[in-house]
PDB file of N, CA and C in Angstrom:
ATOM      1  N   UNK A   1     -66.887  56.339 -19.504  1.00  0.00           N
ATOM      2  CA  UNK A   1     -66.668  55.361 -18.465  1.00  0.00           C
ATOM      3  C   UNK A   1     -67.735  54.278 -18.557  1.00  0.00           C
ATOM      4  N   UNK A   2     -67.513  53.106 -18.730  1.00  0.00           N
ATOM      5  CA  UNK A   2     -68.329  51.803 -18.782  1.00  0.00           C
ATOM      6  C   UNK A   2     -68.108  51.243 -17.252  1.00  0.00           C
ATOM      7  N   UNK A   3     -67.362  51.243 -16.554  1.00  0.00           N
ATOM      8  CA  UNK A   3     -67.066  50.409 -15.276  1.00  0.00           C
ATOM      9  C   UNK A   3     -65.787  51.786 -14.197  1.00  0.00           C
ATOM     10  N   UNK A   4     -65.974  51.502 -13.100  1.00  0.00           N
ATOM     11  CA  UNK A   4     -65.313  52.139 -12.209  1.00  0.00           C
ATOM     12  C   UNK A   4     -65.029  51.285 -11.114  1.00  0.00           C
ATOM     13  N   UNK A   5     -63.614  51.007 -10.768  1.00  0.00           N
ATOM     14  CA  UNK A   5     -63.150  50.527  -9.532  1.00  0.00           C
ATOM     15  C   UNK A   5     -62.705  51.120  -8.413  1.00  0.00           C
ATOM     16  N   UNK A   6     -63.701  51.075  -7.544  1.00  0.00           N
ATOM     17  CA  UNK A   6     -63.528  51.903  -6.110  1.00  0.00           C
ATOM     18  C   UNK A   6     -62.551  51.032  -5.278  1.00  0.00           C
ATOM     19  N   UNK A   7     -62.058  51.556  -4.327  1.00  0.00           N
ATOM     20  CA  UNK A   7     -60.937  51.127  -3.279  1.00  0.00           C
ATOM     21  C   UNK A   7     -62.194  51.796  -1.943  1.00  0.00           C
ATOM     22  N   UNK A   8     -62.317  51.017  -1.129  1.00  0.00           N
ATOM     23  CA  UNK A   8     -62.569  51.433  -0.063  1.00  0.00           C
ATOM     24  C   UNK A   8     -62.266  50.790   1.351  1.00  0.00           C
ATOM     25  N   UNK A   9     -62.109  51.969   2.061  1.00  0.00           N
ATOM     26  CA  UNK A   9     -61.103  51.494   3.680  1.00  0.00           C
ATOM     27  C   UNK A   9     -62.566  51.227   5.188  1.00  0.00           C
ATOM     28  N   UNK A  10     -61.951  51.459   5.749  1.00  0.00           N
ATOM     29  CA  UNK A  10     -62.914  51.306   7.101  1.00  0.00           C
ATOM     30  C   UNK A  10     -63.894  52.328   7.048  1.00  0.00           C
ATOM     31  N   UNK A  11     -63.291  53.528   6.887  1.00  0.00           N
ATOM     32  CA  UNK A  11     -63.989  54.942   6.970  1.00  0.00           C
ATOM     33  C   UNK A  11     -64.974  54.986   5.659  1.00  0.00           C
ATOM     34  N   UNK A  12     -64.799  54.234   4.373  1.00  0.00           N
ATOM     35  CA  UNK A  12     -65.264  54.867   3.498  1.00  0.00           C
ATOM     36  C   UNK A  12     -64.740  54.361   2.331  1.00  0.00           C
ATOM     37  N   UNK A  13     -64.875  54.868   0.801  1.00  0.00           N
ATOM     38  CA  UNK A  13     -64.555  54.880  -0.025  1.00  0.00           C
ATOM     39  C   UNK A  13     -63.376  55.802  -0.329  1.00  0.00           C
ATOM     40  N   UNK A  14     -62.059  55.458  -0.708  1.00  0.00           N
ATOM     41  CA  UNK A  14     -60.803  56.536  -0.611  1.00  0.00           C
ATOM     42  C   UNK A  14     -60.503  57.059  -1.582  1.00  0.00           C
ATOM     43  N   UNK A  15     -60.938  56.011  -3.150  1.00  0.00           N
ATOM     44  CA  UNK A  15     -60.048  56.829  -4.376  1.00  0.00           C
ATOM     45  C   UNK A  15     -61.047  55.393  -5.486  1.00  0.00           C
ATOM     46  N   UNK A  16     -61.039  55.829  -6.507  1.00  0.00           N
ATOM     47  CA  UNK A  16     -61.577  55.215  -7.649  1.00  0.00           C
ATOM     48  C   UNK A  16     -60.691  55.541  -9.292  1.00  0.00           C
ATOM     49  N   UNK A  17     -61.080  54.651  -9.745  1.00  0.00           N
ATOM     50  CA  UNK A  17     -60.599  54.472 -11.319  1.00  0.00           C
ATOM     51  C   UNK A  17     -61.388  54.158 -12.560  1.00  0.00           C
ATOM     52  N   UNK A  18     -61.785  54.786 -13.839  1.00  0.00           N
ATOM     53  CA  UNK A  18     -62.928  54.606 -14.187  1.00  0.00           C
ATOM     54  C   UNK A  18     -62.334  53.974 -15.880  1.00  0.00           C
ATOM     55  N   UNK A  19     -62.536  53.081 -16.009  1.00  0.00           N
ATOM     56  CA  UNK A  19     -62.519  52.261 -17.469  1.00  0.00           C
ATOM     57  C   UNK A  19     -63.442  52.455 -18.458  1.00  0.00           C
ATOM     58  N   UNK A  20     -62.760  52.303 -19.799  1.00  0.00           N
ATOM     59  CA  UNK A  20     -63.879  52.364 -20.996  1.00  0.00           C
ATOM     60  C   UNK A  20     -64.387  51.575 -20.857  1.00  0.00           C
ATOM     61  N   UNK A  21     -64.173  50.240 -20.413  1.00  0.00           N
ATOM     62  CA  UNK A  21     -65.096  48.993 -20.616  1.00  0.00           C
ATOM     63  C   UNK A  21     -65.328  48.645 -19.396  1.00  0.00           C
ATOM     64  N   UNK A  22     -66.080  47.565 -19.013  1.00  0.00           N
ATOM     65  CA  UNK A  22     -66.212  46.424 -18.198  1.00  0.00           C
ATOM     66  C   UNK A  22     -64.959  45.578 -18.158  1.00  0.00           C
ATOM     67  N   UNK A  23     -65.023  44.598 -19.232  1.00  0.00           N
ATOM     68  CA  UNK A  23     -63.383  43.527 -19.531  1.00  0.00           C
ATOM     69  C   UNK A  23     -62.350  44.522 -18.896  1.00  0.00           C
ATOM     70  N   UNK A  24     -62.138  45.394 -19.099  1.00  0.00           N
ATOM     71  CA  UNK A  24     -60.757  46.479 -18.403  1.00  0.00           C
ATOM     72  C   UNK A  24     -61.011  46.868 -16.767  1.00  0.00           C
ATOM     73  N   UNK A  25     -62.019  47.025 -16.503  1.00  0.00           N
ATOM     74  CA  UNK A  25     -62.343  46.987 -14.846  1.00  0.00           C
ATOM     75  C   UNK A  25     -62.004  45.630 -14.348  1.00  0.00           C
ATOM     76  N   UNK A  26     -62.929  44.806 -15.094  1.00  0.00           N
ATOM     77  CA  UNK A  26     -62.229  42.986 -14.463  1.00  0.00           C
ATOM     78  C   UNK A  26     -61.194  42.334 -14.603  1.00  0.00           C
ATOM     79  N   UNK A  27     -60.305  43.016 -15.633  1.00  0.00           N
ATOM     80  CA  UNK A  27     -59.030  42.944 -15.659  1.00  0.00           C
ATOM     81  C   UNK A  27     -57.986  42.761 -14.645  1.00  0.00           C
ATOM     82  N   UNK A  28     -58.783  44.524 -13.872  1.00  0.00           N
ATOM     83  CA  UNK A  28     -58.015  45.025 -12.841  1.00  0.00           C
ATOM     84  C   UNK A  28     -57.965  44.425 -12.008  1.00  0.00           C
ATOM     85  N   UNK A  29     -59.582  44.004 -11.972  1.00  0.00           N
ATOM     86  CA  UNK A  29     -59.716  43.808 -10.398  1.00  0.00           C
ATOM     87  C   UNK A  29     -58.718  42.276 -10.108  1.00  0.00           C
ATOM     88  N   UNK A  30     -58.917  41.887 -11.475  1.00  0.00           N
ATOM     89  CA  UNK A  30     -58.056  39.938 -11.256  1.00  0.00           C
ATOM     90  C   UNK A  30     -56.608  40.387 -11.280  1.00  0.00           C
ATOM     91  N   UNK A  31     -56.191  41.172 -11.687  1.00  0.00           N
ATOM     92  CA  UNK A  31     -54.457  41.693 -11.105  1.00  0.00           C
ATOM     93  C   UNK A  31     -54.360  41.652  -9.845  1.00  0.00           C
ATOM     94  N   UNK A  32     -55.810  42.290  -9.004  1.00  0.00           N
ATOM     95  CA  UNK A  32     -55.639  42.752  -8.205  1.00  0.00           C
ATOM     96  C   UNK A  32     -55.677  41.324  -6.936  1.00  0.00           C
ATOM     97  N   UNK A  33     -56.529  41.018  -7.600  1.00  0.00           N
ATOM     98  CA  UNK A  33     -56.424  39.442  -6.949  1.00  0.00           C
ATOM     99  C   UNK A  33     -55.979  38.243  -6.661  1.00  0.00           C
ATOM    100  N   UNK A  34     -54.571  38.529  -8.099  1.00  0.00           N
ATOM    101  CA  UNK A  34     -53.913  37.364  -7.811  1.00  0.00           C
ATOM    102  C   UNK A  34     -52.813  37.743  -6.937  1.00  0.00           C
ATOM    103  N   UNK A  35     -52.697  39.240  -6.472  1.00  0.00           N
ATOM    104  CA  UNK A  35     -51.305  39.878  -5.455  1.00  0.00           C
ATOM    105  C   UNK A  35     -51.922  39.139  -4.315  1.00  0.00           C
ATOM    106  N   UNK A  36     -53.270  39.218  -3.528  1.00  0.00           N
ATOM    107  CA  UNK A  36     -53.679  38.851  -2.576  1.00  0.00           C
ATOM    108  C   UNK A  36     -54.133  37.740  -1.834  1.00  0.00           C
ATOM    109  N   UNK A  37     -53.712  37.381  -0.589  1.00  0.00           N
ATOM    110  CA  UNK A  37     -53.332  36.172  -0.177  1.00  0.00           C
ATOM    111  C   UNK A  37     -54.988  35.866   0.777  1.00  0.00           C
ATOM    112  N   UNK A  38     -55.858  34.747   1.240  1.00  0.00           N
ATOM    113  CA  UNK A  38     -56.844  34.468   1.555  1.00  0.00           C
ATOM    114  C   UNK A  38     -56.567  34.640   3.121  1.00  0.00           C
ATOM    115  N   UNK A  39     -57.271  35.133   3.874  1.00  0.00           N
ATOM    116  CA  UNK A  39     -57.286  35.426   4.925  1.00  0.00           C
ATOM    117  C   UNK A  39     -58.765  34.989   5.656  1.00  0.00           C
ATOM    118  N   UNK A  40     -58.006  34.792   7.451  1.00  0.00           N
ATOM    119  CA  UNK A  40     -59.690  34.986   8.303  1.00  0.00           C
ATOM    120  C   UNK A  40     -60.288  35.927   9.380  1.00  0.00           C
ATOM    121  N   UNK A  41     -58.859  36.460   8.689  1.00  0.00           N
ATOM    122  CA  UNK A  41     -59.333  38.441  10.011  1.00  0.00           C
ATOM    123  C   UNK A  41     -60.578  38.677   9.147  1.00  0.00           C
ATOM    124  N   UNK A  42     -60.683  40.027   9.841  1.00  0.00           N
ATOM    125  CA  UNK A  42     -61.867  40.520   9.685  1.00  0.00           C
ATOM    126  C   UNK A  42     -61.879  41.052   8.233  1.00  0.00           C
ATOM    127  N   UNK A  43     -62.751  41.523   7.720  1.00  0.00           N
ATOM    128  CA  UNK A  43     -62.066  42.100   6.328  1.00  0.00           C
ATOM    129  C   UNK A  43     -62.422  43.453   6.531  1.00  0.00           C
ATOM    130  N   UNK A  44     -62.010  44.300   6.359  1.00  0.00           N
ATOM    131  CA  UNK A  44     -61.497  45.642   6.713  1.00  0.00           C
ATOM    132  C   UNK A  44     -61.652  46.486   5.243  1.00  0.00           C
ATOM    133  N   UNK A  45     -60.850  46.305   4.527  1.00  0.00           N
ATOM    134  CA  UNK A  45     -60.931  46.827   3.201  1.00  0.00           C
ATOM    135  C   UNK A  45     -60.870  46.255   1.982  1.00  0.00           C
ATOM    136  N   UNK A  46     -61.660  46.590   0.675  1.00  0.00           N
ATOM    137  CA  UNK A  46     -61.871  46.395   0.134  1.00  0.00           C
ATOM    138  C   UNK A  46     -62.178  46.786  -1.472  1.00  0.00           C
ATOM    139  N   UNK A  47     -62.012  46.039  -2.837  1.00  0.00           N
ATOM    140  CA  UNK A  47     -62.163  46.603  -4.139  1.00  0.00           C
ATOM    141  C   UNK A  47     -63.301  46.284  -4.462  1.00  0.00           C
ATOM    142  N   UNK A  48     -64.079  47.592  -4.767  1.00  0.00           N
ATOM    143  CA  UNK A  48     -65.599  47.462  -5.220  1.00  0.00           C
ATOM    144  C   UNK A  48     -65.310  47.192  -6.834  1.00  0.00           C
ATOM    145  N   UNK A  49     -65.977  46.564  -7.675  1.00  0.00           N
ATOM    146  CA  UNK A  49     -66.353  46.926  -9.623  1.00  0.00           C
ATOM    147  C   UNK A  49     -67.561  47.064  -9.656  1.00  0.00           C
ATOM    148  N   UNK A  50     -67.774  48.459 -10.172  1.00  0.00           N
ATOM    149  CA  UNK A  50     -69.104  48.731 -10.477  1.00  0.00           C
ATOM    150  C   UNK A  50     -69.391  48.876 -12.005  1.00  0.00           C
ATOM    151  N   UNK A  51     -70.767  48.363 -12.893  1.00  0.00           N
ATOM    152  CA  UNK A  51     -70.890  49.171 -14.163  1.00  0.00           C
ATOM    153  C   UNK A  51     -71.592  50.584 -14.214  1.00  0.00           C
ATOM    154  N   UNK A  52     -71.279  51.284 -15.126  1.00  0.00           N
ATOM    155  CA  UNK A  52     -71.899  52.387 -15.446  1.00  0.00           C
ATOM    156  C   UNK A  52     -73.369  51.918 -16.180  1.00  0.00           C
ATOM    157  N   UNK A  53     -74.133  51.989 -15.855  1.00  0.00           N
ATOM    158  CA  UNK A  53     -75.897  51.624 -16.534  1.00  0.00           C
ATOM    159  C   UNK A  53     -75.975  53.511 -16.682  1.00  0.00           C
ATOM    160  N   UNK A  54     -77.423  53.215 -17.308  1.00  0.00           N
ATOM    161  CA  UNK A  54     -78.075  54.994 -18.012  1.00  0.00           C
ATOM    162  C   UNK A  54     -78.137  55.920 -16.263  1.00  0.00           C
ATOM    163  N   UNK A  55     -78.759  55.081 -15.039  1.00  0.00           N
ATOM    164  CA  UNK A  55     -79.248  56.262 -13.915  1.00  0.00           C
ATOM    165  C   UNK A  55     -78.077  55.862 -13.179  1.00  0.00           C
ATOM    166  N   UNK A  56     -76.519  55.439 -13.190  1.00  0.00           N
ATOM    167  CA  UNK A  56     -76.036  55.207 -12.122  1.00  0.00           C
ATOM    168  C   UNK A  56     -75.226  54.192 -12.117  1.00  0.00           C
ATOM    169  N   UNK A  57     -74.363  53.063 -11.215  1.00  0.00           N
ATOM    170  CA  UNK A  57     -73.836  52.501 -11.368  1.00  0.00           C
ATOM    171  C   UNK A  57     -74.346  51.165 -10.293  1.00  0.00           C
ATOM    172  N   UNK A  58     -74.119  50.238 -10.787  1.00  0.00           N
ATOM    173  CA  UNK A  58     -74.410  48.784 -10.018  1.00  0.00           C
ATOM    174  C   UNK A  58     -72.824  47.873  -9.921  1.00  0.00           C
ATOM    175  N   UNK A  59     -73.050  47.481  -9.100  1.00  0.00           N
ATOM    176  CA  UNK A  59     -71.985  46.561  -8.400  1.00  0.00           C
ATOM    177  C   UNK A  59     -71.804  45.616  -9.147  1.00  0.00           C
ATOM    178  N   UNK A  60     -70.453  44.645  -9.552  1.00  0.00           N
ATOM    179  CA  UNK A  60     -71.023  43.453 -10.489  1.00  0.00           C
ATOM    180  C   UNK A  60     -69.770  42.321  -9.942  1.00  0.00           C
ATOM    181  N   UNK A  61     -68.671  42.979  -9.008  1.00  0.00           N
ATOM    182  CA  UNK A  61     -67.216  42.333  -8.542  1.00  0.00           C
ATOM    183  C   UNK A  61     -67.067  42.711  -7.104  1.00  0.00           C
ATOM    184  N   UNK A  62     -66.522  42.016  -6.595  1.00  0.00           N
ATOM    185  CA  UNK A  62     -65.631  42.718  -5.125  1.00  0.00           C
ATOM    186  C   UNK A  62     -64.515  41.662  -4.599  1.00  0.00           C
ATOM    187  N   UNK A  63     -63.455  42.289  -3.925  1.00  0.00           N
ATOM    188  CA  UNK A  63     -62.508  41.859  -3.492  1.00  0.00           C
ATOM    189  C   UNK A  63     -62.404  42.207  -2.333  1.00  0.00           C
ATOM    190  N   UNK A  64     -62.436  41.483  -0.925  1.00  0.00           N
ATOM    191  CA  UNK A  64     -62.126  42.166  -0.052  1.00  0.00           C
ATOM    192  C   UNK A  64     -60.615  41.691   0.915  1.00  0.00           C
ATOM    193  N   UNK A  65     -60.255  42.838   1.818  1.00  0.00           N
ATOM    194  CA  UNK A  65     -59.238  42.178   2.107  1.00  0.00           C
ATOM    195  C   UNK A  65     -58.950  42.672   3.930  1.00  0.00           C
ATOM    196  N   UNK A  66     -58.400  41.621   4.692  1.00  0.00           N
ATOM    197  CA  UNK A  66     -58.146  41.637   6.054  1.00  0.00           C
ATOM    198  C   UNK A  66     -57.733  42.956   6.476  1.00  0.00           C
ATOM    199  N   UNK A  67     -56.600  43.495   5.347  1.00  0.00           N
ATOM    200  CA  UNK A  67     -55.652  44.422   6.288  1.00  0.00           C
ATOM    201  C   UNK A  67     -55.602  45.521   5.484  1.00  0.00           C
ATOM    202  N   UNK A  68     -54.720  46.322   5.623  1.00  0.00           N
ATOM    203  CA  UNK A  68     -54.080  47.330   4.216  1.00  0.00           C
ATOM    204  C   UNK A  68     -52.839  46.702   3.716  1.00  0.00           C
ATOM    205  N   UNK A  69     -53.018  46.379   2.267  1.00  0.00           N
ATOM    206  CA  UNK A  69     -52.038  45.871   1.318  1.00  0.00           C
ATOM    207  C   UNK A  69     -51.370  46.777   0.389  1.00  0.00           C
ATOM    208  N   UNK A  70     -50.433  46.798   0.731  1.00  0.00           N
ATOM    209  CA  UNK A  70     -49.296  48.336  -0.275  1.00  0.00           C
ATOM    210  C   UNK A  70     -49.688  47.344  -1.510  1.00  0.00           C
ATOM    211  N   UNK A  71     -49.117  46.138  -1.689  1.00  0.00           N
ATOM    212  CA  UNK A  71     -48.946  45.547  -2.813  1.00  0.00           C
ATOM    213  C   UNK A  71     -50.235  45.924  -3.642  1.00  0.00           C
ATOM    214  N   UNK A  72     -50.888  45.393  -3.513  1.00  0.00           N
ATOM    215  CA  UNK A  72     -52.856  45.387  -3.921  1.00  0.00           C
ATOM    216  C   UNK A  72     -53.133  46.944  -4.462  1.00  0.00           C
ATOM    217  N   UNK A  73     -52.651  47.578  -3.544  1.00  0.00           N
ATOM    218  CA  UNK A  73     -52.442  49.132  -3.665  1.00  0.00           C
ATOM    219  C   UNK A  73     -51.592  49.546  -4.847  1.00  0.00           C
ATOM    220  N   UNK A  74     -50.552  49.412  -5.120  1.00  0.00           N
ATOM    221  CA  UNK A  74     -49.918  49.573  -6.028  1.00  0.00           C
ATOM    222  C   UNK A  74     -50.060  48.838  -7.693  1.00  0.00           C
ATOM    223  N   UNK A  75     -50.658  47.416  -7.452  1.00  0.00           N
ATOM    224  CA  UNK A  75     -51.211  47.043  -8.678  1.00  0.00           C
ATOM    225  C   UNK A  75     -52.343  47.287  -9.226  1.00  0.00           C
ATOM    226  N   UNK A  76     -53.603  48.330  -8.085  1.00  0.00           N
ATOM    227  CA  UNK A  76     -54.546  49.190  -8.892  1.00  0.00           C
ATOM    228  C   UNK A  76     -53.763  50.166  -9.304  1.00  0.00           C
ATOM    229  N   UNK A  77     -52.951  51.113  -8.826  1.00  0.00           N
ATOM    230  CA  UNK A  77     -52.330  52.014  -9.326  1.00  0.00           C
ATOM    231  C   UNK A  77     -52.089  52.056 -10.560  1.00  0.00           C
ATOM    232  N   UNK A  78     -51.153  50.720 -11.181  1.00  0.00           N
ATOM    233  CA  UNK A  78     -50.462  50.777 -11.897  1.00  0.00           C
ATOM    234  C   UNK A  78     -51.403  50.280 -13.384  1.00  0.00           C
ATOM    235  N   UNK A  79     -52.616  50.304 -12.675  1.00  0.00           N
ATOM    236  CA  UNK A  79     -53.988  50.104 -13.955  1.00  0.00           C
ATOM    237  C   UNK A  79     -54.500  51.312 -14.224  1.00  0.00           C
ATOM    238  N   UNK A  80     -54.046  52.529 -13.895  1.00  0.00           N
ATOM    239  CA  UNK A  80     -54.360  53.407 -14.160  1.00  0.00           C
ATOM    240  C   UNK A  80     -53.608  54.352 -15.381  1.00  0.00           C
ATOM    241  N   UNK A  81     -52.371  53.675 -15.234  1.00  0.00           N
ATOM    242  CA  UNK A  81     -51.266  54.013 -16.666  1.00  0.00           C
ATOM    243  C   UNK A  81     -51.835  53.011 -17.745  1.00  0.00           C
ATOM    244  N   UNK A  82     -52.665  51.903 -17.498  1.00  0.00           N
ATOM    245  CA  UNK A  82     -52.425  51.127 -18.494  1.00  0.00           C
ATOM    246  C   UNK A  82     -53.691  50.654 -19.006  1.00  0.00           C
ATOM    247  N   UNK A  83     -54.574  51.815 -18.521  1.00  0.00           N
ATOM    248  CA  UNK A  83     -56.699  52.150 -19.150  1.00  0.00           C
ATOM    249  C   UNK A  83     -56.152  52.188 -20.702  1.00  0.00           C
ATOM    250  N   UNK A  84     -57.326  52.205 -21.580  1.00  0.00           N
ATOM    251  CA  UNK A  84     -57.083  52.948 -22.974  1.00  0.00           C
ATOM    252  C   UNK A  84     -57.643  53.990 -22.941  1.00  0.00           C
ATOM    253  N   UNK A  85     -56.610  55.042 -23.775  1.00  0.00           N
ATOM    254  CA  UNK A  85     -56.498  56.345 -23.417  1.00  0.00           C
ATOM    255  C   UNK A  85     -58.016  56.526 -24.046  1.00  0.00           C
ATOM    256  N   UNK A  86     -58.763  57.610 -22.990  1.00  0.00           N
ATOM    257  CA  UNK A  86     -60.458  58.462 -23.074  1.00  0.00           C
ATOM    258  C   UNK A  86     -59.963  59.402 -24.141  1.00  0.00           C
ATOM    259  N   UNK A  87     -60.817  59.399 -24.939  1.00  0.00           N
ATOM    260  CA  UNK A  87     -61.318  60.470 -26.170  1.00  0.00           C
ATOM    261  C   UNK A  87     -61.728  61.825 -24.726  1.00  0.00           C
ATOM    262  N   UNK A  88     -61.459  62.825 -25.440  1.00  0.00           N
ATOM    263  CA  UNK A  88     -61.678  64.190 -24.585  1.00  0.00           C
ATOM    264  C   UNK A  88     -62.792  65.179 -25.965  1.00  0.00           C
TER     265      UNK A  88
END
């Protein structure tokens, strides 16, 4: 894992996705950004990009968003079929 994209709600962090690269996390996250429309509610939830460094991970992207978006939701999803497949 080089980069990991967290999803997180009001309560917390809910679910994450972890990429070989960086370029493939920022990928996501700009899929994820062009579903979503600019808002001035509050922002509520949100897509963290973090990199993987040697002790841990640092922040380097974020997306946040007013409400809960199925759409937004479903086009991280669908970055998860389409990582390059991890060596085991």
């Amino acid at each position: 894992m080089a980069s990991r994209l967290v999803y997180f709600t009001p309560k917390g962090p809910l679910c994450f996705i972890d990429y070989l690269t960086v370029r493939e996390g920022k990928a996501a996250l700009e899929q994820i950004r062009k579903t979503v429309r600019s808002s001035r509610l509050p922002k509520l939830y949100e897509f963290r990009l973090f990199e993987k460094i040697r002790n841990g991970l640092v922040k380097i992207d974020e997306l946040v968003l007013p409400r809960f978006d199925p759409k937004s939701i479903a086009v991280f999803l669908d970055t998860f079929d389409q990582r390059s497949p991890q060596l085991t």
